[in-house]
C-alpha atoms as a PDB file:
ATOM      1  CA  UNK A   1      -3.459 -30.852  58.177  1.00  0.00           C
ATOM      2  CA  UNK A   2      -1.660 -34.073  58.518  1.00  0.00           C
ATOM      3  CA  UNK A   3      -1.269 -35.586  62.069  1.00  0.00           C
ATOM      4  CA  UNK A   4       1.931 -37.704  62.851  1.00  0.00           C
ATOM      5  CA  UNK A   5       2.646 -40.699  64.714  1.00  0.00           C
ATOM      6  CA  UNK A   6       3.805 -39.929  67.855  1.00  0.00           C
ATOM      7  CA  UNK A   7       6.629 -42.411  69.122  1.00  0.00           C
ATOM      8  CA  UNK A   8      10.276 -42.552  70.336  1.00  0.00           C
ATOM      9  CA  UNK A   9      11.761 -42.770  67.241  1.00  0.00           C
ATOM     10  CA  UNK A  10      10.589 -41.991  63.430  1.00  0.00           C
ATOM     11  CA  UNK A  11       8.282 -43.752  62.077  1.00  0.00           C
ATOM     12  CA  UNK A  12       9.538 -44.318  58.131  1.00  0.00           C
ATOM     13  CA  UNK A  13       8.804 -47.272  55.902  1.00  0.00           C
ATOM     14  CA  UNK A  14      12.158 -49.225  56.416  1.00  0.00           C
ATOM     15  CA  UNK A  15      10.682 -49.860  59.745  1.00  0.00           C
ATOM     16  CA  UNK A  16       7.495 -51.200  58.384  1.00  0.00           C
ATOM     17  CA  UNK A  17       9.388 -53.732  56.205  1.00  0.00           C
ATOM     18  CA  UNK A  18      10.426 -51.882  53.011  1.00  0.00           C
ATOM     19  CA  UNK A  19      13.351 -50.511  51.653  1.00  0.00           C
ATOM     20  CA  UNK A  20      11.949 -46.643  51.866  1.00  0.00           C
ATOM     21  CA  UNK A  21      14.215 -44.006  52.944  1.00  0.00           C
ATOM     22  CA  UNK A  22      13.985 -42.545  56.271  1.00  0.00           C
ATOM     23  CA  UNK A  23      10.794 -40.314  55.573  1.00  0.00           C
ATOM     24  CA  UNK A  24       8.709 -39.531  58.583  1.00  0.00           C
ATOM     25  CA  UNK A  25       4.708 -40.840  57.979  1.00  0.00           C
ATOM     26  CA  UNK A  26       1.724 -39.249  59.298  1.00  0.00           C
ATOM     27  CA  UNK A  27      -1.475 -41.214  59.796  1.00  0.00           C
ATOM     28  CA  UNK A  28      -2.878 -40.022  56.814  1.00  0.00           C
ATOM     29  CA  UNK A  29      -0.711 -41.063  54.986  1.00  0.00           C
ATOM     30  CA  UNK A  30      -0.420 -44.510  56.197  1.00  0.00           C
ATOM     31  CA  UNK A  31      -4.066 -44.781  55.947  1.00  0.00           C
ATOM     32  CA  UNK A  32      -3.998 -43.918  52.581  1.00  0.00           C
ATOM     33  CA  UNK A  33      -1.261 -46.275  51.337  1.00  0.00           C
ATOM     34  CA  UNK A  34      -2.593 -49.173  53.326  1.00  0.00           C
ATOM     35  CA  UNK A  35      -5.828 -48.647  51.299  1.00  0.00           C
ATOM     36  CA  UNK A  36      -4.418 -48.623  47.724  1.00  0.00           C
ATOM     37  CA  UNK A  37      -2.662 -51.974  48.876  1.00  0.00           C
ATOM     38  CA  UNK A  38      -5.605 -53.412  50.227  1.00  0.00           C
ATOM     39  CA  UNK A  39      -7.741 -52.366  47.003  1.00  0.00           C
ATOM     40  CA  UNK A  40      -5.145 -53.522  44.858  1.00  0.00           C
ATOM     41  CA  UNK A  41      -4.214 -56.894  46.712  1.00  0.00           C
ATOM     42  CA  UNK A  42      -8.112 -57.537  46.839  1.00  0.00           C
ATOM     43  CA  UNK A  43      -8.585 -56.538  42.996  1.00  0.00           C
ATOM     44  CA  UNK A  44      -6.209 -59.363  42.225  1.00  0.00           C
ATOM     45  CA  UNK A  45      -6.889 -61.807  44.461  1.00  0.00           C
ATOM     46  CA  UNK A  46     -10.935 -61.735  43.345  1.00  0.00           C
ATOM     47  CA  UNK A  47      -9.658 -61.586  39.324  1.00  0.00           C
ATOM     48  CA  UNK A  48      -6.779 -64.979  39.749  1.00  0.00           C
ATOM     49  CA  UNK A  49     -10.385 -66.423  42.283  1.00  0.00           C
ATOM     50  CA  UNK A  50     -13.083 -66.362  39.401  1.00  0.00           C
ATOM     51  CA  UNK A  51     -10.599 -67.337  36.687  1.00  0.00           C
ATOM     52  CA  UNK A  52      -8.039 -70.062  38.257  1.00  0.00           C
ATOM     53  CA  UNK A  53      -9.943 -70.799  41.897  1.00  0.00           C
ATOM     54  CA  UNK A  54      -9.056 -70.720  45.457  1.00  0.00           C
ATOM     55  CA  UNK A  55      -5.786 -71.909  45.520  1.00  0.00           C
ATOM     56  CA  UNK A  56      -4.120 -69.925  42.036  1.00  0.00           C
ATOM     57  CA  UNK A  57      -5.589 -66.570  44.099  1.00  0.00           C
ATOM     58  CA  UNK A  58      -3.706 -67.893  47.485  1.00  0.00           C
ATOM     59  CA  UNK A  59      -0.708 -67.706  45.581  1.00  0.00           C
ATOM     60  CA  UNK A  60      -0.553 -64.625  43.664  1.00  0.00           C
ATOM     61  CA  UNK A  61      -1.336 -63.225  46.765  1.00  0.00           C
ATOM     62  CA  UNK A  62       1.428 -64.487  48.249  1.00  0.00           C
ATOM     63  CA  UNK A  63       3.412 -63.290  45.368  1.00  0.00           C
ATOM     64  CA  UNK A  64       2.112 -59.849  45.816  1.00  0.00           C
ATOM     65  CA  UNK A  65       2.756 -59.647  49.182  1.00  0.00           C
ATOM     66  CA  UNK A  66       6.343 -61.036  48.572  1.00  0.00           C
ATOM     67  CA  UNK A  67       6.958 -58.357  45.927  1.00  0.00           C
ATOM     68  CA  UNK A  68       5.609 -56.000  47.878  1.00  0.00           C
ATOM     69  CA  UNK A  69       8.438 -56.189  50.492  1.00  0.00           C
ATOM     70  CA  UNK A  70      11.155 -56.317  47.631  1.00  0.00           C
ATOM     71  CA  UNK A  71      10.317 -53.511  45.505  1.00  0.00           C
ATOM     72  CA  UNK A  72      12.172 -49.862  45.465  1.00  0.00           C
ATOM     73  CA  UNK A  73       9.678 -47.799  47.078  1.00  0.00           C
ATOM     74  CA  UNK A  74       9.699 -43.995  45.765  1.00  0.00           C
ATOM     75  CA  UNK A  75      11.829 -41.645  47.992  1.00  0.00           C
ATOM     76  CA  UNK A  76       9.648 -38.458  48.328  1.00  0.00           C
ATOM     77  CA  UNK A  77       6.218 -40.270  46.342  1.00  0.00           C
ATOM     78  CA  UNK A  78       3.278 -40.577  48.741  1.00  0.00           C
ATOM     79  CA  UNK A  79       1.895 -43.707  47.242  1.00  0.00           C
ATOM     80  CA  UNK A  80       4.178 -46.420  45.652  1.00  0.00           C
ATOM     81  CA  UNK A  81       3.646 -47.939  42.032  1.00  0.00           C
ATOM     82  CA  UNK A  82       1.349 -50.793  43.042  1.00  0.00           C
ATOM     83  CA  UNK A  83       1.206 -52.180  39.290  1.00  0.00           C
ATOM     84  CA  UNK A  84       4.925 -53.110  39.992  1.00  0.00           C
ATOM     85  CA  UNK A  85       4.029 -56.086  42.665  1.00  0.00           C
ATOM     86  CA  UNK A  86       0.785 -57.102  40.846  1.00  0.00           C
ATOM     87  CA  UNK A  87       2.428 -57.193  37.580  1.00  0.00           C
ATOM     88  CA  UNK A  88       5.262 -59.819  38.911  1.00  0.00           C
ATOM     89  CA  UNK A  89       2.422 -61.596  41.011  1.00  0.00           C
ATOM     90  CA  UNK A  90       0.269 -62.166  37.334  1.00  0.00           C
ATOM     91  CA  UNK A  91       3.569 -63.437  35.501  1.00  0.00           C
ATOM     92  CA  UNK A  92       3.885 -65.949  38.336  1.00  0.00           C
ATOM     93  CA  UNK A  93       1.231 -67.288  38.021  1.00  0.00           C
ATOM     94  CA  UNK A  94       1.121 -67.399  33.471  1.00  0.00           C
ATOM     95  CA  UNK A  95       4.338 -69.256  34.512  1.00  0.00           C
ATOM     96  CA  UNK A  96       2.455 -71.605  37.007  1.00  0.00           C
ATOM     97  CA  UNK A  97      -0.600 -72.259  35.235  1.00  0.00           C
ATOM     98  CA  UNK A  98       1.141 -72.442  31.500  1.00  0.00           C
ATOM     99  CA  UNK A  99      -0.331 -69.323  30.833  1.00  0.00           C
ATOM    100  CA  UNK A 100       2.399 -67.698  29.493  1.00  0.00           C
ATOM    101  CA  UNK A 101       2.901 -68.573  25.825  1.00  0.00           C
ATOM    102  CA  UNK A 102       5.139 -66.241  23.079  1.00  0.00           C
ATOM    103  CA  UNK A 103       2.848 -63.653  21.739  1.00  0.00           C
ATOM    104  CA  UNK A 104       4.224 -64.573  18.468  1.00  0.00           C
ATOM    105  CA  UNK A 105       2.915 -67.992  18.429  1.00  0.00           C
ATOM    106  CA  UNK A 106      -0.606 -66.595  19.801  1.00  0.00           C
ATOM    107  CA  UNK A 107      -2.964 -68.894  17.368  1.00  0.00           C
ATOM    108  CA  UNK A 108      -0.757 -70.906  15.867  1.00  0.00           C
ATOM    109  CA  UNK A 109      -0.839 -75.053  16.627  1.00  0.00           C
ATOM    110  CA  UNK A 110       1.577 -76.757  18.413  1.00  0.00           C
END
């Protein structure tokens, strides 16, 4: 059984900083969508840190987090699409690094 927040008014994700419609949370459900963030945020962060270093993994976090609070959140989905903010954090930072050739030209010289 899920328990929910007790408060004054409704606690939905538009007053946690997204654009989610006015659906009421319970802890558990908080819980469990802070942890896919948290696993997914850290999964990129320690991928862009081994490959491009400290300061490339500062950024794509940054980019994450800044997706994050842009993207359409589902309307009656538990747990959001997290691909969708990693996804435009990684092609930030192709673009940044020069990463981010045509596929078609993938072995060829310049």
């Amino acid at each position: 059984m899920l328990q929910t927040i007790d408060s004054p008014q409704t606690t939905n994700f538009a007053e946690i900083g997204t654009s989610m419609a006015h659906t009421p949370l319970s802890v558990d459900l908080v819980q469990e969508v802070m942890l896919f963030a948290e696993n997914e945020l850290a999964a990129l962060y320690n991928a862009v840190l081994s490959l491009f270093g400290p300061e490339q993994a500062q950024l794509a976090a940054e980019d994450w987090l800044y997706e994050l609070g842009i993207m359409e959140w589902p309307q009656e989905s538990a747990i959001p699409n997290w691909r969708q903010p990693t996804l435009a954090a990684v092609q930030r930072l192709a673009e940044r690094t020069g990463a981010c050739g045509n596929p078609a030209e993938a072995g060829t010289e310049p």
